[in-house]
Each structure stands twice: as C-alpha cells, then as structure tokens.
C-alpha atoms as a PDB file:
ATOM      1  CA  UNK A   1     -14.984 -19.987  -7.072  1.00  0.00           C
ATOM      2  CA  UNK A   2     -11.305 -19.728  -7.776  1.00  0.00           C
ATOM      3  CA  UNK A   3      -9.853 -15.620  -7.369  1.00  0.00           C
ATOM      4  CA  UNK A   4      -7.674 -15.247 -10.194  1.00  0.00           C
ATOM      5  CA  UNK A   5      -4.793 -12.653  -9.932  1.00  0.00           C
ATOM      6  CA  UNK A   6      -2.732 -11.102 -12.188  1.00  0.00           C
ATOM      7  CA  UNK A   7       1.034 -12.151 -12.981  1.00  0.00           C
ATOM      8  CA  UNK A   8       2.172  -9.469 -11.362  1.00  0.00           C
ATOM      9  CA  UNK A   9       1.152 -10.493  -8.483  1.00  0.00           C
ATOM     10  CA  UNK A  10       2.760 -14.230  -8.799  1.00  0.00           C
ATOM     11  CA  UNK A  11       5.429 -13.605  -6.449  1.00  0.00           C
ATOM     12  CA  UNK A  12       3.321 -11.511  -3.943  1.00  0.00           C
ATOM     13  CA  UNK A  13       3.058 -13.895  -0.308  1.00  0.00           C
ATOM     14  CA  UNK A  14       0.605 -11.896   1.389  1.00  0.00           C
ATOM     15  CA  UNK A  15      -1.481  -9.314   0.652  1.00  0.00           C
ATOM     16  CA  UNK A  16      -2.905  -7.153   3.969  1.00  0.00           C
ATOM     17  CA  UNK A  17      -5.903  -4.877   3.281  1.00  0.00           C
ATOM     18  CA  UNK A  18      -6.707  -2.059   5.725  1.00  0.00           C
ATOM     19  CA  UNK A  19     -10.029  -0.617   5.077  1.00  0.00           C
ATOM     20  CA  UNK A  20     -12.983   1.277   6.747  1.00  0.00           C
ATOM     21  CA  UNK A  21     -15.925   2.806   5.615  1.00  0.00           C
ATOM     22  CA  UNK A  22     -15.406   6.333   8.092  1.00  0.00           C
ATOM     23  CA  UNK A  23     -12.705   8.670   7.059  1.00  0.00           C
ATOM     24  CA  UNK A  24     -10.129   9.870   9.838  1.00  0.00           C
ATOM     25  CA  UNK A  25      -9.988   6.614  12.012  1.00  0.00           C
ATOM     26  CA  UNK A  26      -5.931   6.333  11.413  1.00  0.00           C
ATOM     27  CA  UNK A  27      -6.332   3.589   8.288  1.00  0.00           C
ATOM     28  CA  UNK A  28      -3.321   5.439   6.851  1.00  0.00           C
ATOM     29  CA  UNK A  29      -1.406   5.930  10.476  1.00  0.00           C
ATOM     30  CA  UNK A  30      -2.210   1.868  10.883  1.00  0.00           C
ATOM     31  CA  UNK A  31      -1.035   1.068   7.396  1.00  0.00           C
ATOM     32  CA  UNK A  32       2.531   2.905   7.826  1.00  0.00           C
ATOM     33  CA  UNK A  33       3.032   1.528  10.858  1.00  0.00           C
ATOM     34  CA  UNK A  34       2.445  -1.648   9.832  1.00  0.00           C
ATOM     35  CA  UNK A  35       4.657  -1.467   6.335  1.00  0.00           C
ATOM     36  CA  UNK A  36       7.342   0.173   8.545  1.00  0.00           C
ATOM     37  CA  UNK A  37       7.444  -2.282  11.062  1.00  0.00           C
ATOM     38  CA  UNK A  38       7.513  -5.607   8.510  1.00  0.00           C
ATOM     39  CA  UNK A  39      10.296  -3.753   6.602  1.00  0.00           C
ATOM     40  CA  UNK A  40      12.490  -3.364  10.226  1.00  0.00           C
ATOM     41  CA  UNK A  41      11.980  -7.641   9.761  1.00  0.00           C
ATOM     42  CA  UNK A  42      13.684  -7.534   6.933  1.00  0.00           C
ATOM     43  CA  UNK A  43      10.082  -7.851   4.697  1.00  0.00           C
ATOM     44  CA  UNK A  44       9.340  -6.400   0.936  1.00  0.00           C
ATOM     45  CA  UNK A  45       6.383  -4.372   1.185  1.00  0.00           C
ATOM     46  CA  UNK A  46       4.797  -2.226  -1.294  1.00  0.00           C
ATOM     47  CA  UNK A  47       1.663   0.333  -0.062  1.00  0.00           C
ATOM     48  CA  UNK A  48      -0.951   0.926  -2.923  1.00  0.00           C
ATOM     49  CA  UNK A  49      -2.690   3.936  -1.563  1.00  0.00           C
ATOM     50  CA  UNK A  50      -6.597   4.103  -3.211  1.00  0.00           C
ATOM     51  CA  UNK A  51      -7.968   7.194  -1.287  1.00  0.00           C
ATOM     52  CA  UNK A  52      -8.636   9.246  -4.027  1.00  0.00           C
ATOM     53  CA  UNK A  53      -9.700  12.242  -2.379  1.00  0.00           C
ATOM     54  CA  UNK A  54      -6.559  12.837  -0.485  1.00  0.00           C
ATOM     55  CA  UNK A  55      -3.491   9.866  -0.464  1.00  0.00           C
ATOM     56  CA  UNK A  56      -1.758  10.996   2.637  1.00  0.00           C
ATOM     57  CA  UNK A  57       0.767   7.976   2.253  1.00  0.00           C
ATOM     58  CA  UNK A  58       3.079   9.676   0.239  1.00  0.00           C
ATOM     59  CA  UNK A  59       3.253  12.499   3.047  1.00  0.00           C
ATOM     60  CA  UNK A  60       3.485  10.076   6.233  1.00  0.00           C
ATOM     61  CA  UNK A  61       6.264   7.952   3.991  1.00  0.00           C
ATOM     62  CA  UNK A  62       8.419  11.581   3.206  1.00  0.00           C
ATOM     63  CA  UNK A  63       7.182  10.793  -0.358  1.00  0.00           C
ATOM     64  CA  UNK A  64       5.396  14.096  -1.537  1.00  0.00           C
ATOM     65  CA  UNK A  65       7.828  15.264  -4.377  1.00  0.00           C
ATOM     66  CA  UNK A  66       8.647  12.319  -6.104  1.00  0.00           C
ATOM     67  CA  UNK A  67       7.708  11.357  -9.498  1.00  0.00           C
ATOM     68  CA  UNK A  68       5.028   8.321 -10.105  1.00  0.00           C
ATOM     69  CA  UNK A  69       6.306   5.461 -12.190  1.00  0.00           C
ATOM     70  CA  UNK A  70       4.296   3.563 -14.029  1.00  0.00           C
ATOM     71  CA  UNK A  71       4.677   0.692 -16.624  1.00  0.00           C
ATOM     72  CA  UNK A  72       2.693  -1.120 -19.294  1.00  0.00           C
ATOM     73  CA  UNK A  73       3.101  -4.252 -16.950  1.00  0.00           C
ATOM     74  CA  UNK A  74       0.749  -2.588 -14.065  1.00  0.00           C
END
C-alpha cells in the first residue's frame, strides 16, 4: 500500500521520528540535539513538537515567547 502525503510535504527529503512510549527518557533532549546538529551541516530542519501535555521544544530551542503561525496551507 502506497503512503500518500500531503503537498506540503513534496519537497520534504527526510522525515526522522523520535518517539517512545515512557515520558522523561530525553526524546526532546535527543530531538534538539539532533535538529541542532543537521542545521551546523548546513540542513533545513523543521521540529513538529506533538506532546500535548507539556511541548518543552519551544523552551530547549529559546522559543517560549514567540507567537505560533499558522496558515490555511497546514
């Protein structure tokens, strides 16, 4: 079965998911270090952070006060 994506997504190369069932096991540490380190390469990288109960990668990026954009194209 074919995944079909959205067209936002056309240009995206690689998508990484870091995941665990078990809060508190550094997901968030492990996903900043990561987005950090492929940006020092000279990599694009957006974060979409999905913890609901408590996004701490707005903190860890120095993100906290800034506005959310959003736009009808996702």
């Amino acid at each position: 079965m074919a995944s079909v994506q959205p067209p936002q997504l056309d240009k995206v190369k690689h998508i990484i998911l870091v995941m665990s069932g078990k809060g508190g096991v550094g997901k968030s540490s492990v996903t900043t270090q990561l987005a950090l380190s492929l940006i020092a390469r000279g990599r694009t990288v957006g974060v979409l952070d999905i913890d609901l109960c408590g996004p701490s990668i707005p903190r860890m990026l120095g993100l906290e006060n800034k506005s959310i954009h959003q736009s009808s194209g996702g």
